[in-house]
Protein backbone atom coordinates (compact mmCIF):
# COMPACT_ATOMS: atom_id res chain seq x y z
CA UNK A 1 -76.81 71.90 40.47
CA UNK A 2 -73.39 70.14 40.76
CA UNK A 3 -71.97 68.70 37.64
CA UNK A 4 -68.81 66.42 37.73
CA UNK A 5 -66.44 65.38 35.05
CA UNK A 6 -66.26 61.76 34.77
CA UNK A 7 -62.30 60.95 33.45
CA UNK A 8 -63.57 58.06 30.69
CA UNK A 9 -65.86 59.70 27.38
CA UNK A 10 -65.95 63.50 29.78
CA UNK A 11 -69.57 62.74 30.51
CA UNK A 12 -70.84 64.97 32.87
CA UNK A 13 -72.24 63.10 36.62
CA UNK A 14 -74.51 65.38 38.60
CA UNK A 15 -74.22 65.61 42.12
CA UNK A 16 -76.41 62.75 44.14
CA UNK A 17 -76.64 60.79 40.63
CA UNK A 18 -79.42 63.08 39.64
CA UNK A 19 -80.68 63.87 36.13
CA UNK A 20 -79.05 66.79 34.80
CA UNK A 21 -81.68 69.71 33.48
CA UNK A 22 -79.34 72.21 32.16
CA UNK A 23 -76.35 71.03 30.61
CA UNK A 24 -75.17 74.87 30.26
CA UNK A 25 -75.25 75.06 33.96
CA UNK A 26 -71.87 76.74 35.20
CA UNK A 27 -70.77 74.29 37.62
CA UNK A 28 -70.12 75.58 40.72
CA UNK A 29 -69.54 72.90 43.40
CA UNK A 30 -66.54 74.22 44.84
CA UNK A 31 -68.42 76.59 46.57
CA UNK A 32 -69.36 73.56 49.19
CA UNK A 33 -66.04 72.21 49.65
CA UNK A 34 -64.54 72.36 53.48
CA UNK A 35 -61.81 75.34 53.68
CA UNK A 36 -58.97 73.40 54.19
CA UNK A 37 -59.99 71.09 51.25
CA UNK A 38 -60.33 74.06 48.69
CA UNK A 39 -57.29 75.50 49.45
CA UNK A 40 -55.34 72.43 48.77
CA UNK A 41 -57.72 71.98 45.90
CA UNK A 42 -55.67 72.59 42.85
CA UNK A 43 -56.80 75.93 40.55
CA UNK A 44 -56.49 76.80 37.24
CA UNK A 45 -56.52 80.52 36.36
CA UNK A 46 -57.97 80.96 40.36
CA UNK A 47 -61.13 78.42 39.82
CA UNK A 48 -60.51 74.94 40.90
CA UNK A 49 -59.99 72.17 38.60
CA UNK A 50 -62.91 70.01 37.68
CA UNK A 51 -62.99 66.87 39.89
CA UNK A 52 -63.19 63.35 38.10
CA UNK A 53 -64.51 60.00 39.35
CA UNK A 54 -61.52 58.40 40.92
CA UNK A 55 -64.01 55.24 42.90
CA UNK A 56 -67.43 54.35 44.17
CA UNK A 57 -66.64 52.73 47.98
CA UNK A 58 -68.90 51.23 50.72
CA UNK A 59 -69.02 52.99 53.74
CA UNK A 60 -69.67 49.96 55.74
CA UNK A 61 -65.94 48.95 56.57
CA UNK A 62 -64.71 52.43 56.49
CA UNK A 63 -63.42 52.09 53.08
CA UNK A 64 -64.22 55.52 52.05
CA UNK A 65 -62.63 57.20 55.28
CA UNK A 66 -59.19 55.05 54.89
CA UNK A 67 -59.02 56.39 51.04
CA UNK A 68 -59.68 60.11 51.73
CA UNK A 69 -56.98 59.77 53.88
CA UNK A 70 -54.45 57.68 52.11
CA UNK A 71 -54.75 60.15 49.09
CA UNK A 72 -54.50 63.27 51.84
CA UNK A 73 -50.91 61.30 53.06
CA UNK A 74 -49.96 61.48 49.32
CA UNK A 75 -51.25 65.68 49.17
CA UNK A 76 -54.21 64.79 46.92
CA UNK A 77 -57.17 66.71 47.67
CA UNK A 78 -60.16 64.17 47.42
CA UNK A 79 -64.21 65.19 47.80
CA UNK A 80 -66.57 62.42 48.88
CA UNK A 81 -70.08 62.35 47.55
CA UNK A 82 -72.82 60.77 49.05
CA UNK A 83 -75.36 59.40 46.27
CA UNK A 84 -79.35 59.21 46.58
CA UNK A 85 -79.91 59.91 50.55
CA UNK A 86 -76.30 58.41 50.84
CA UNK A 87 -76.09 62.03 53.67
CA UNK A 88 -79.01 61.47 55.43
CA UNK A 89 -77.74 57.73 56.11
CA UNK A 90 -74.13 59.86 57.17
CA UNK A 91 -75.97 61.97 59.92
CA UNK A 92 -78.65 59.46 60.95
CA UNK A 93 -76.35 56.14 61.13
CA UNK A 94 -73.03 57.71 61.14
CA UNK A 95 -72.56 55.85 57.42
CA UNK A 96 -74.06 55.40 54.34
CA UNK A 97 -75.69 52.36 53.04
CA UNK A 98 -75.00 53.18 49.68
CA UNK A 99 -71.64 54.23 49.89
CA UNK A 100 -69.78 57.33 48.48
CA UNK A 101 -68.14 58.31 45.39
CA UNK A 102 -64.62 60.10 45.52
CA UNK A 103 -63.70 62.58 43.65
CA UNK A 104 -59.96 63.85 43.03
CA UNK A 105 -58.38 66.66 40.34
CA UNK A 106 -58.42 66.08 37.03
CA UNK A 107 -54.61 66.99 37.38
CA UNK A 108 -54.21 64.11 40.02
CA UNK A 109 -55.74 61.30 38.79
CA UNK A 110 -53.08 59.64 36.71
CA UNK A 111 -51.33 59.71 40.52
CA UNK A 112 -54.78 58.55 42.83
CA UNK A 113 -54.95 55.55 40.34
CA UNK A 114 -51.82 54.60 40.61
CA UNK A 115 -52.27 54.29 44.27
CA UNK A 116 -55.34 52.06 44.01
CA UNK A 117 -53.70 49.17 41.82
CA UNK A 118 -52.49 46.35 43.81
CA UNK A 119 -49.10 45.65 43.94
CA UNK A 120 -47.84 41.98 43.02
CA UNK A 121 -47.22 41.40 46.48
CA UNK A 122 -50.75 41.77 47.68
């Protein structure tokens, strides 16, 4: 089972918004992240920090794609979850209906948010 940090009240999100069983479950999803993403994953005494919720984004106008890689321009490693049978929709349609979730450091947050917020301009 994969358990994520969420940033607000440290409540723990399992992987494809499923109940969590065990709560003493050592989490181990960085053992499915892509190569080059774990090694620019930051680490913490050589495991990698616990990812936090950074946003939920449809997949219908590419909004998840052009954030991965806005944060990537900005060196901040991002992991994009699929919830319910958001992957199946991935391989079969080449998107997900129900969007993705993304994921950054725990470190990197402060920094991904940032990012996000509109500037007065817009």
């Amino acid at each position: 089972m994969f358990l994520f940090k969420r940033k607000n009240g440290g409540k723990t999100v399992p992987d494809l918004n499923k109940e969590a069983t065990d709560s003493s479950a050592t989490p181990f999803w960085h053992q499915t992240l892509p190569g080059e993403t774990y090694n620019k994953w930051p680490k913490k005494d050589g495991q990698p920090e616990e990812p936090v919720f950074l946003k939920h984004c449809t997949s219908v106008d590419m909004e998840d794609e052009m954030l991965i890689n806005m944060l990537a321009a900005y060196d901040i490693p991002a992991v994009r979850i699929f919830p319910s049978n958001g992957s199946f929709g991935k391989v079969v349609l080449g998107m997900s209906g129900e969007g993705a979730n993304i994921f950054v450091p725990v470190s990197k947050y402060a920094e991904a948010a940032a990012l996000l917020e509109e500037s007065p301009d817009e």
